[in-house]
C-alpha atoms as a PDB file:
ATOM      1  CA  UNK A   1      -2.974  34.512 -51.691  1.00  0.00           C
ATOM      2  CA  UNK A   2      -4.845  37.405 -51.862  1.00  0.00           C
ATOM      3  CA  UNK A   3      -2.686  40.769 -51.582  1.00  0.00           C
ATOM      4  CA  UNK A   4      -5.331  42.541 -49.115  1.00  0.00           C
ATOM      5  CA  UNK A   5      -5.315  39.261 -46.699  1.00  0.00           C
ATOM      6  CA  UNK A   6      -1.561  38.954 -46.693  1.00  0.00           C
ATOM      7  CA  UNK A   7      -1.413  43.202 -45.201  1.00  0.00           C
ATOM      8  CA  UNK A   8      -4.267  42.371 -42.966  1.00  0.00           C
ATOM      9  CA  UNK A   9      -1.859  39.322 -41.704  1.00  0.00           C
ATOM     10  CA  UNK A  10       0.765  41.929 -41.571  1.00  0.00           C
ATOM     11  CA  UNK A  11      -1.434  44.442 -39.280  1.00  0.00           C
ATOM     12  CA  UNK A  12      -1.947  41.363 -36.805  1.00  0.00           C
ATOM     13  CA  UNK A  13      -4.739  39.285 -35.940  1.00  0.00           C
ATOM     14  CA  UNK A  14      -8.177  39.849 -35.960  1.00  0.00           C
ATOM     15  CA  UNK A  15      -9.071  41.601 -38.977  1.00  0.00           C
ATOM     16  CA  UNK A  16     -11.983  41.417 -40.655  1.00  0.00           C
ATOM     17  CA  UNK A  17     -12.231  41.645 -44.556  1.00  0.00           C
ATOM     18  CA  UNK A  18     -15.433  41.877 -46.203  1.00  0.00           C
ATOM     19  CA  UNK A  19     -16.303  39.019 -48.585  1.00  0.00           C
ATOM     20  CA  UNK A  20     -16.366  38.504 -51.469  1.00  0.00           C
ATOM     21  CA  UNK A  21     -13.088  39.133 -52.711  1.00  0.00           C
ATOM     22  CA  UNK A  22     -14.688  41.465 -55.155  1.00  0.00           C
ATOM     23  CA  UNK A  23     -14.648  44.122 -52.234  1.00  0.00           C
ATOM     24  CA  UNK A  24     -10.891  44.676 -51.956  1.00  0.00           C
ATOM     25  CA  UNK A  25     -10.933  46.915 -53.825  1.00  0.00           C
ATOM     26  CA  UNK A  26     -12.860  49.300 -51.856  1.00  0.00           C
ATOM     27  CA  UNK A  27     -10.309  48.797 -49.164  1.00  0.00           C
ATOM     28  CA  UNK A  28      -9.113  52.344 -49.048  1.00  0.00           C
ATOM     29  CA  UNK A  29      -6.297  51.680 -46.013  1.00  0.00           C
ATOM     30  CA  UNK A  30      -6.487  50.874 -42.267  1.00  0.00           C
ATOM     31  CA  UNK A  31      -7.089  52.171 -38.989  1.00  0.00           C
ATOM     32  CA  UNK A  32      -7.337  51.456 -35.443  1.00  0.00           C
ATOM     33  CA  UNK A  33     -10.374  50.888 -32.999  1.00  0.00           C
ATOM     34  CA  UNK A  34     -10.169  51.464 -29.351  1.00  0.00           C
ATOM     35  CA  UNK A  35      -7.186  49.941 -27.360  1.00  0.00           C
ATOM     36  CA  UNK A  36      -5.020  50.247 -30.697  1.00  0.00           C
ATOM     37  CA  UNK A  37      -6.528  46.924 -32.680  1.00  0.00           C
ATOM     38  CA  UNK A  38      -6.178  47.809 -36.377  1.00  0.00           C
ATOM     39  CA  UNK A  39      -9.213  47.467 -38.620  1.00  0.00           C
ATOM     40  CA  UNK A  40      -9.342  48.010 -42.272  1.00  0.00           C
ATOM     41  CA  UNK A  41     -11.237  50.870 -43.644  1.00  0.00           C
ATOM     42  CA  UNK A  42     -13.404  50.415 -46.606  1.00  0.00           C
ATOM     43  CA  UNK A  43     -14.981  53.340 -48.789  1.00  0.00           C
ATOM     44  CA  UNK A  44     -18.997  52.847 -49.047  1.00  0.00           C
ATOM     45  CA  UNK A  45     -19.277  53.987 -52.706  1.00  0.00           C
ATOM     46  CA  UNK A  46     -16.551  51.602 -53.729  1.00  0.00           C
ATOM     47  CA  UNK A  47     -18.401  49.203 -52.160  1.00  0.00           C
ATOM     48  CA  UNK A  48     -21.725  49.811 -53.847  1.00  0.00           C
ATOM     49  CA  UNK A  49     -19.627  50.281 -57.144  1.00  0.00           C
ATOM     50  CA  UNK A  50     -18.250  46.638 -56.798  1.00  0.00           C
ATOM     51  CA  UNK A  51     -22.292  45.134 -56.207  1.00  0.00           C
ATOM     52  CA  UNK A  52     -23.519  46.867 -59.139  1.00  0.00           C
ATOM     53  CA  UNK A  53     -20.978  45.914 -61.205  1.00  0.00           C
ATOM     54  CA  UNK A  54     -21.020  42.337 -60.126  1.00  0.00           C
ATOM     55  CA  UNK A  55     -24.462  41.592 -59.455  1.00  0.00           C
ATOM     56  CA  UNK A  56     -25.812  43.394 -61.991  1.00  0.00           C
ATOM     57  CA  UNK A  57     -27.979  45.787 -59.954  1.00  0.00           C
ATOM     58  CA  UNK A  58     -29.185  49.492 -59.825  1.00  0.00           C
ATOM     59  CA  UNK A  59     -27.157  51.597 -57.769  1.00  0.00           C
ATOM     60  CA  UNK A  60     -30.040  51.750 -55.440  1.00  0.00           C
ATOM     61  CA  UNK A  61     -30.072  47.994 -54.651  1.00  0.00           C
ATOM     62  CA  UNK A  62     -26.756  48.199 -54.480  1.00  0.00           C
ATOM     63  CA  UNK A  63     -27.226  50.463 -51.729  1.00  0.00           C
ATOM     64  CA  UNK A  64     -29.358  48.517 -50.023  1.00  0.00           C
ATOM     65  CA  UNK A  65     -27.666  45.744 -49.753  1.00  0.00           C
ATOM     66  CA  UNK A  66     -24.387  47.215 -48.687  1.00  0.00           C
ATOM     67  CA  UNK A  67     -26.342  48.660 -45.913  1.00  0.00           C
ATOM     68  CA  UNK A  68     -27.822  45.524 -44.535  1.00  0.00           C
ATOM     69  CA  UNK A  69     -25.122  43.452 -45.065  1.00  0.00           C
ATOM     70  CA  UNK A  70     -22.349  45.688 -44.336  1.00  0.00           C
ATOM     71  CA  UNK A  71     -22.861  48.712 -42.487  1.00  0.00           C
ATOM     72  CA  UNK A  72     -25.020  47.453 -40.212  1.00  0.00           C
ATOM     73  CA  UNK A  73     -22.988  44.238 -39.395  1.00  0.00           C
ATOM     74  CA  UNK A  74     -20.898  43.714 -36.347  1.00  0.00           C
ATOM     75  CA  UNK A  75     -17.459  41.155 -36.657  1.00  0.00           C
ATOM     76  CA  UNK A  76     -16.541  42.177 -33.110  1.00  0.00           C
ATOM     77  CA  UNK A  77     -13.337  44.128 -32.731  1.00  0.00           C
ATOM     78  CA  UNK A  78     -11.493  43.344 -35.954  1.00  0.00           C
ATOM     79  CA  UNK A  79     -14.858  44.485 -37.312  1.00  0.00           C
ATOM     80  CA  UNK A  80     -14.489  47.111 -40.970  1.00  0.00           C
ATOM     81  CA  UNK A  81     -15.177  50.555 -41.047  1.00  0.00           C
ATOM     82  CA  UNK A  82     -17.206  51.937 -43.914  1.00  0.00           C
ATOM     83  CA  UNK A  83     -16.236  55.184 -44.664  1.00  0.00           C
ATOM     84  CA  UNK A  84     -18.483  57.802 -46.238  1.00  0.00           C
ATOM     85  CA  UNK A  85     -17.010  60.885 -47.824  1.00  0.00           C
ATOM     86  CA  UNK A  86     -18.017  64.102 -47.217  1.00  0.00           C
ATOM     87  CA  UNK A  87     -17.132  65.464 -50.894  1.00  0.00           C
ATOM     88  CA  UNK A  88     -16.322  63.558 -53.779  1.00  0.00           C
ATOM     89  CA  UNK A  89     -12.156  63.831 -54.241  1.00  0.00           C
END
């Protein structure tokens, strides 16, 4: 089983991860949405990291497609959120 399903499963039900499995790794921790439901948090430029690398694409298209199939998607509650830095850490 997948390590970042089984501490979703640990934060309760209703948690969204962002498929492929590829994306895990952009999972950067957790946090919690309105009335205390958890949600996991990924970080965007992970996420466009992990397209370019496995789709082979500019970091551009990579971009776009993490926008319009991620950002600007809505799971309901248990729904992701993308972070985006401020600085680079």
């Amino acid at each position: 089983m997948r390590e970042l399903l089984e501490k979703a499963e640990e934060l309760g039900g209703g948690i969204v991860l962002i498929e492929p499995s590829y994306f895990d790794e952009a999972c950067v921790g957790h946090s919690f949405r309105g009335q205390g439901n958890p949600v996991l948090v990924y970080d965007y430029d992970l996420l466009v990291s992990c397209v370019m690398r496995n789709d082979d694409t500019s970091a551009d298209e990579a971009a776009d497609y993490v926008d319009y199939n991620i950002v600007d998607s809505w799971y309901g509650k248990g729904t992701p959120i993308i972070l985006h830095k401020f600085y680079d850490s």
